[in-house]
C-alpha atoms as a PDB file:
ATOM      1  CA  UNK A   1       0.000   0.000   0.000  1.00  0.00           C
ATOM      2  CA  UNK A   2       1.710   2.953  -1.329  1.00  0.00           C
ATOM      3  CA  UNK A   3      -0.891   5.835  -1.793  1.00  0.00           C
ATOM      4  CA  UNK A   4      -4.554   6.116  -0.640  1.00  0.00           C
ATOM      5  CA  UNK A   5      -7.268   7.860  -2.495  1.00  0.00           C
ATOM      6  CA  UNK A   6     -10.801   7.998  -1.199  1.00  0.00           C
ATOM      7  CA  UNK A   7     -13.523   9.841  -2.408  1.00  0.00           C
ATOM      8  CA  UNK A   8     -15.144  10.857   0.186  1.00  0.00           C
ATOM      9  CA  UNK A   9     -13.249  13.727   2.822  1.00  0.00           C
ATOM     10  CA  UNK A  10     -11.914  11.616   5.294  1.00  0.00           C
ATOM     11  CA  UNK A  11     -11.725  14.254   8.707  1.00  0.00           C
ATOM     12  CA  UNK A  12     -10.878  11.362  11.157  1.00  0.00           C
ATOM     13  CA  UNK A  13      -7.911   8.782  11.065  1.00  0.00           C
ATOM     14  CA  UNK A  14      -7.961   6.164  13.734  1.00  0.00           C
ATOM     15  CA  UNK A  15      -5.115   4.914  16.608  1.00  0.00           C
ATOM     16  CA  UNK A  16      -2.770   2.800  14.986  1.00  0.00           C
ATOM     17  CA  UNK A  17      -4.560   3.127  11.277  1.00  0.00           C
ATOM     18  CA  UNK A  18      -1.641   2.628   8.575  1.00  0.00           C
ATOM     19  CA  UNK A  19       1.735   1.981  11.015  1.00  0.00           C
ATOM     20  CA  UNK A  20       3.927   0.097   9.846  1.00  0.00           C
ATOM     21  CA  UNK A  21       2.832  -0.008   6.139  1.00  0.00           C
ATOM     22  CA  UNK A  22       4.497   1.126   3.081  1.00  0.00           C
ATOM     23  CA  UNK A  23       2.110   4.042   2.456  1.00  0.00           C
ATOM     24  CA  UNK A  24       3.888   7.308   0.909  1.00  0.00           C
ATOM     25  CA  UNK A  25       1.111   9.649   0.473  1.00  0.00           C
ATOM     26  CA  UNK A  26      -2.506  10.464   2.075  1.00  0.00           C
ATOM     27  CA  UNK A  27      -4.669  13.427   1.563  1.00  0.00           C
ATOM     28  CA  UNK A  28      -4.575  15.337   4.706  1.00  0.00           C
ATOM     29  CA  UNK A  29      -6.949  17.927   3.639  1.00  0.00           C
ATOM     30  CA  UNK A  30     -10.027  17.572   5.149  1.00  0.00           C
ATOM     31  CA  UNK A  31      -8.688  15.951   8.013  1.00  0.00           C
ATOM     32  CA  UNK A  32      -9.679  16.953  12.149  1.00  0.00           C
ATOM     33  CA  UNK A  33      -8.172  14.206  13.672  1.00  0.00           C
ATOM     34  CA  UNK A  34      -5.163  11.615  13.527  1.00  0.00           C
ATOM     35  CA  UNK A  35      -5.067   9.536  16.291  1.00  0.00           C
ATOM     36  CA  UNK A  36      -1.856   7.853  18.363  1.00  0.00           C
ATOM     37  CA  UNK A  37       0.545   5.991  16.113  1.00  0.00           C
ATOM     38  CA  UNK A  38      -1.747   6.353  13.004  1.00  0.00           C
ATOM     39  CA  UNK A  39       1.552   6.615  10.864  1.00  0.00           C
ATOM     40  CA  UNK A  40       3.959   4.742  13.380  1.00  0.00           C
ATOM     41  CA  UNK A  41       6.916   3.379  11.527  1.00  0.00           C
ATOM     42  CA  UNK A  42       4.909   3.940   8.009  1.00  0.00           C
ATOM     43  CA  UNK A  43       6.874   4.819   4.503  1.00  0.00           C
ATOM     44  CA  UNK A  44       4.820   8.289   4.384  1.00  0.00           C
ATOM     45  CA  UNK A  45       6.981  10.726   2.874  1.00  0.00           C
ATOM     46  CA  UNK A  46       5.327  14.292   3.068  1.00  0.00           C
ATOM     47  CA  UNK A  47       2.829  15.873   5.275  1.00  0.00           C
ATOM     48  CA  UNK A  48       0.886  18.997   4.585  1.00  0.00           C
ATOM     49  CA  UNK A  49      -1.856  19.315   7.775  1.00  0.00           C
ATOM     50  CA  UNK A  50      -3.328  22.477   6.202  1.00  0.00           C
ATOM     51  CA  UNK A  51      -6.682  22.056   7.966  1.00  0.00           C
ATOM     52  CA  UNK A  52      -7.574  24.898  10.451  1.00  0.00           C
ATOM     53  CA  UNK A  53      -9.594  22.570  12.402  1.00  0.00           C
ATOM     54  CA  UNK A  54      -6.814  19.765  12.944  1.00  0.00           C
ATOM     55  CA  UNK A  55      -4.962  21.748  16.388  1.00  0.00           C
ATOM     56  CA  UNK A  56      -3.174  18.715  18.119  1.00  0.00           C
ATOM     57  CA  UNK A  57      -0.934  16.298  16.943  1.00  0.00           C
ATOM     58  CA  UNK A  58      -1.424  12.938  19.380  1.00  0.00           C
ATOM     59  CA  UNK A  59       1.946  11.153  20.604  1.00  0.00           C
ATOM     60  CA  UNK A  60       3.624   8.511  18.552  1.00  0.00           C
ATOM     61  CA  UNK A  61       1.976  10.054  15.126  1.00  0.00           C
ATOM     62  CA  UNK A  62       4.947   9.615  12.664  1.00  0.00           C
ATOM     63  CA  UNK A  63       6.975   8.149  14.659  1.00  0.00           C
ATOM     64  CA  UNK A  64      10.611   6.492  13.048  1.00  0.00           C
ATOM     65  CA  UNK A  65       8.813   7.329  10.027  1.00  0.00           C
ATOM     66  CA  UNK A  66      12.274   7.391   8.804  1.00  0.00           C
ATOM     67  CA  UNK A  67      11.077   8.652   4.975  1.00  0.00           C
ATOM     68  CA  UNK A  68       9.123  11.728   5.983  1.00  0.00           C
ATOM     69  CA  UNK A  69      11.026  14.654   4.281  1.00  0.00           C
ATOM     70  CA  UNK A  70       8.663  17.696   4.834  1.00  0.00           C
ATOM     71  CA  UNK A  71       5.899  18.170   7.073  1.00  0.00           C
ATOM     72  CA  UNK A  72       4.023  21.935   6.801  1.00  0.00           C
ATOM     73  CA  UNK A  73       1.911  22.916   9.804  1.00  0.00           C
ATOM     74  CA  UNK A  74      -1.414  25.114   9.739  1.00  0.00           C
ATOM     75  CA  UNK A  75      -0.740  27.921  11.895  1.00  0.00           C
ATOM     76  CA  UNK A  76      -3.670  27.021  14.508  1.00  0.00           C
ATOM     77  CA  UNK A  77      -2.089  23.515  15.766  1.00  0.00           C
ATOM     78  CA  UNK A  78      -1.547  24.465  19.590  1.00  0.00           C
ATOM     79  CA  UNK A  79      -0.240  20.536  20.706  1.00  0.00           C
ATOM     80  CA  UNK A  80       2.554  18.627  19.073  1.00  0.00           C
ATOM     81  CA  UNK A  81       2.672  15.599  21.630  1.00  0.00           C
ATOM     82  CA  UNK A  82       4.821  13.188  23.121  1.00  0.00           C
ATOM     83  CA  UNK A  83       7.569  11.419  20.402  1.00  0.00           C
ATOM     84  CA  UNK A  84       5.337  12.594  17.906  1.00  0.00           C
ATOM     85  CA  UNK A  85       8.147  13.345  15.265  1.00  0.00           C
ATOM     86  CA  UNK A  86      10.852  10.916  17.202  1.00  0.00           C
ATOM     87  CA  UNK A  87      13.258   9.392  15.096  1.00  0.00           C
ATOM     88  CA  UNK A  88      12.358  11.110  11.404  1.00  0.00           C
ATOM     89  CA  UNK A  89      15.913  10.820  10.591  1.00  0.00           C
ATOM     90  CA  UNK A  90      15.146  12.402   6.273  1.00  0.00           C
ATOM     91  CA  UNK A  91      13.031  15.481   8.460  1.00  0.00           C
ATOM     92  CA  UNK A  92      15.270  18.559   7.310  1.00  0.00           C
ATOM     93  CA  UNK A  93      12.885  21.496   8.683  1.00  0.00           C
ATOM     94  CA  UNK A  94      10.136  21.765  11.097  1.00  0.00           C
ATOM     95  CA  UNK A  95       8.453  25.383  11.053  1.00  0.00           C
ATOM     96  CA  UNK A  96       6.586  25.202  14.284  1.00  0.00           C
ATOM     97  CA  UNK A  97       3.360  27.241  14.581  1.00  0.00           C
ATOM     98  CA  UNK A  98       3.662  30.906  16.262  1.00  0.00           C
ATOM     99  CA  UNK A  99       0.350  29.793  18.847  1.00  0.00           C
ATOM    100  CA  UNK A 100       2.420  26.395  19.797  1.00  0.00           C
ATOM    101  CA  UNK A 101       0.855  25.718  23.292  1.00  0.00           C
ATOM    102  CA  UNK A 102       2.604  22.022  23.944  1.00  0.00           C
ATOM    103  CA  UNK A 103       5.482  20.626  22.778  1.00  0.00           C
ATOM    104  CA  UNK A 104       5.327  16.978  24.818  1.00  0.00           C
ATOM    105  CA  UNK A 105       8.773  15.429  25.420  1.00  0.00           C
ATOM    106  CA  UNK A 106      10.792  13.944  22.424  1.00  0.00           C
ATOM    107  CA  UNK A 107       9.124  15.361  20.447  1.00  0.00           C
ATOM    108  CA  UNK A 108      11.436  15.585  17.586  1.00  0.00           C
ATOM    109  CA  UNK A 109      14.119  13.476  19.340  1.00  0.00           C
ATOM    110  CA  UNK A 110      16.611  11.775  16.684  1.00  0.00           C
ATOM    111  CA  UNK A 111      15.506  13.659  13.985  1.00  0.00           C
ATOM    112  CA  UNK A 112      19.132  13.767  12.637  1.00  0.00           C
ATOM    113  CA  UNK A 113      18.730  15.745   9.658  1.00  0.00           C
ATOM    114  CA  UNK A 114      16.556  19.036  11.233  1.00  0.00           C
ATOM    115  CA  UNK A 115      18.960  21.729  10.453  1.00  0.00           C
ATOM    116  CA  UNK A 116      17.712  24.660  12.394  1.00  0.00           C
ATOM    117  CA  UNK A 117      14.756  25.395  15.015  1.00  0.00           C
ATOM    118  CA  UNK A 118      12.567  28.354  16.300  1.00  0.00           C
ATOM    119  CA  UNK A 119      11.390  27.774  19.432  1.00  0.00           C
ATOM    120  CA  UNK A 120       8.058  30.486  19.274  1.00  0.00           C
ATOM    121  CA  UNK A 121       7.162  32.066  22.402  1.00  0.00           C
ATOM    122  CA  UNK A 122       3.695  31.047  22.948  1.00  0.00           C
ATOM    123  CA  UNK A 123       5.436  27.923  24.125  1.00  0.00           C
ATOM    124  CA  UNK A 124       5.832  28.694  28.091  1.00  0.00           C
ATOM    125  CA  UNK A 125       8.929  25.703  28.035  1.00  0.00           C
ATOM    126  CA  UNK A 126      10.829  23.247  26.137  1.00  0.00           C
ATOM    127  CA  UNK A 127      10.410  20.129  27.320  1.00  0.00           C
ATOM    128  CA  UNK A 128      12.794  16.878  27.862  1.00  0.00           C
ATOM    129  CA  UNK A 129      14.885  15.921  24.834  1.00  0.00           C
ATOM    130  CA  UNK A 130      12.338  17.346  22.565  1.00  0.00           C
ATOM    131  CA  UNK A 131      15.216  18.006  20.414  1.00  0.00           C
ATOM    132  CA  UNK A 132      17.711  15.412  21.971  1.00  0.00           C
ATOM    133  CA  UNK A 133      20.116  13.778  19.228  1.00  0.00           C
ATOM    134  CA  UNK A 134      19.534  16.039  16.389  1.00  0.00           C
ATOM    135  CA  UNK A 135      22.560  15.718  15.499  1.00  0.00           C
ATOM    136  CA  UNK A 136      22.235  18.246  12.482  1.00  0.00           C
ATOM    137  CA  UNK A 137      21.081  20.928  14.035  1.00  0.00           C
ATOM    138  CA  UNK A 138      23.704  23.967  13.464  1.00  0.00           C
ATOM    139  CA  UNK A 139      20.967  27.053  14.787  1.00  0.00           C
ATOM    140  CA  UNK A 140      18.716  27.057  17.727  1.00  0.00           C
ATOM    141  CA  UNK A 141      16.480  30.124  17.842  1.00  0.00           C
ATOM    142  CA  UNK A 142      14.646  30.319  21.237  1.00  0.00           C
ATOM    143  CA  UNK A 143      11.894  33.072  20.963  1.00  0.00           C
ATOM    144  CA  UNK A 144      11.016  35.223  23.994  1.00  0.00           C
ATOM    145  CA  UNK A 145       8.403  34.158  26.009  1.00  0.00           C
ATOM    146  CA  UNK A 146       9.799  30.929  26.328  1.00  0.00           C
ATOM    147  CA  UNK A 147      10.579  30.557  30.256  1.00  0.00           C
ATOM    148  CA  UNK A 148      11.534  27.205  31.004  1.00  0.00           C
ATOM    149  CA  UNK A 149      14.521  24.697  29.105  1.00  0.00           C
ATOM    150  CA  UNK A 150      13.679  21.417  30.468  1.00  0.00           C
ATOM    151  CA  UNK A 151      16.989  18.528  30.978  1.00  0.00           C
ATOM    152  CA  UNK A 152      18.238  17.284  27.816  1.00  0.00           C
ATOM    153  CA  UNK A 153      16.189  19.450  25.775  1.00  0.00           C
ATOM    154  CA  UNK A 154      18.859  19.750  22.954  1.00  0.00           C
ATOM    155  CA  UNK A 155      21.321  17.198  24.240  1.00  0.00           C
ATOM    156  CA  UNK A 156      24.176  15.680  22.330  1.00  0.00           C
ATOM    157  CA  UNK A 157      23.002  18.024  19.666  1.00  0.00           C
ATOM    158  CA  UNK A 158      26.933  18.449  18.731  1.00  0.00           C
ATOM    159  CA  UNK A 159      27.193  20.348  15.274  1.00  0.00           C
ATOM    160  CA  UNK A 160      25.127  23.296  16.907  1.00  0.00           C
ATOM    161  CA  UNK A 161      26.991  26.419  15.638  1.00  0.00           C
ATOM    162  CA  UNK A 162      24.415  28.947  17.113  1.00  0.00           C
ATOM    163  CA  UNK A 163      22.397  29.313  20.103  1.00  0.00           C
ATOM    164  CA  UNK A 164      19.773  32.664  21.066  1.00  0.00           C
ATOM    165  CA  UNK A 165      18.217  32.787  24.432  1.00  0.00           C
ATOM    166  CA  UNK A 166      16.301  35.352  25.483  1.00  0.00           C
ATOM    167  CA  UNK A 167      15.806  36.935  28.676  1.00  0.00           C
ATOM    168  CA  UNK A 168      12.496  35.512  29.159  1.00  0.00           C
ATOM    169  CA  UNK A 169      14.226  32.027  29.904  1.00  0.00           C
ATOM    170  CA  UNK A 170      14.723  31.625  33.943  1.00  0.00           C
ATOM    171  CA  UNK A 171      15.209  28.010  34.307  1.00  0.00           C
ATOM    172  CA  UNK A 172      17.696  25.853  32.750  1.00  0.00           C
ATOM    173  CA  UNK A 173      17.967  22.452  33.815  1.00  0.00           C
ATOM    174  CA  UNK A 174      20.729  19.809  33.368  1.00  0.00           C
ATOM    175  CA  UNK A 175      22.379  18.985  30.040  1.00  0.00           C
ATOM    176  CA  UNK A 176      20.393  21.492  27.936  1.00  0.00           C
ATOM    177  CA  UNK A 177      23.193  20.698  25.166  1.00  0.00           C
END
């Protein structure tokens, strides 16, 4: 199973619904909802969520999707959750939204080939190796309003070249880098 087409606007994809198959494409358009590990371990290579409606991405989503290239976010998602991007070693850029609410914890871990992150400032903290092993990321931009840098939130990211915090950050814990 490579590519899906249905005809009808499909607005809810179920827990678990196409992991670990070889699809590359899906039509996210009309889409509200994609539940926990719907794409876990799947050959999907692109993801546009343009949908206003669709605001949280559940944990485990495209996780060690290790195809996925690009992935474009509407502006309005507020939740990215737990390991929901872990381990999308092709991922090259991630342009989180400006009203990002929740990043959950590894987030983004191991995604070896994200080059450079903006943190937004609606987010209130960065949380536990959201970023940990990103091994290509060379510029980390952390926007103010951002308060709180959680342990290992960019750890053994070791090719980082630049780093902005602003004065809006008060805590940071262990290991940050």
């Amino acid at each position: 199973l490579r590519e899906v087409t249905i005809n009808t606007p499909v607005t809810y994809i179920g827990d678990f619904a196409f992991q670990s198959t070889d699809i590359e494409t899906f039509d996210f358009q009309d889409v509200t909802y994609i539940g926990d590990a719907a794409f876990f371990e799947s050959g999907i290579k692109e993801v546009y969520l343009s949908n206003p409606k669709l605001t949280k991405i559940q944990s485990n989503t495209f996780q060690n999707c290790t195809l996925l290239e690009t992935v474009t976010l509407n502006n309005l998602i507020t939740e990215i959750e737990e390991s929901a991007f872990e381990g999308c070693i092709s991922l090259k850029e991630i342009n989180l939204p400006k009203g990002l609410k929740k990043l959950g914890k590894k987030s983004f871990k191991e995604c070896t080939n994200l080059s450079g992150i903006v943190i937004p400032g609606s987010l209130s903290e960065i949380p536990t190796e959201a970023f940990a092993y990103c091994d290509g990321l060379e510029t980390i931009i952390v926007s103010n309003g951002v308060e709180k840098i959680m342990s290992k939130a960019f750890y053994r990211t070791d090719n980082v070249k630049h780093v902005e915090i602003p004065d809006s950050v008060v805590v940071m814990e262990s290991n940050i880098l």
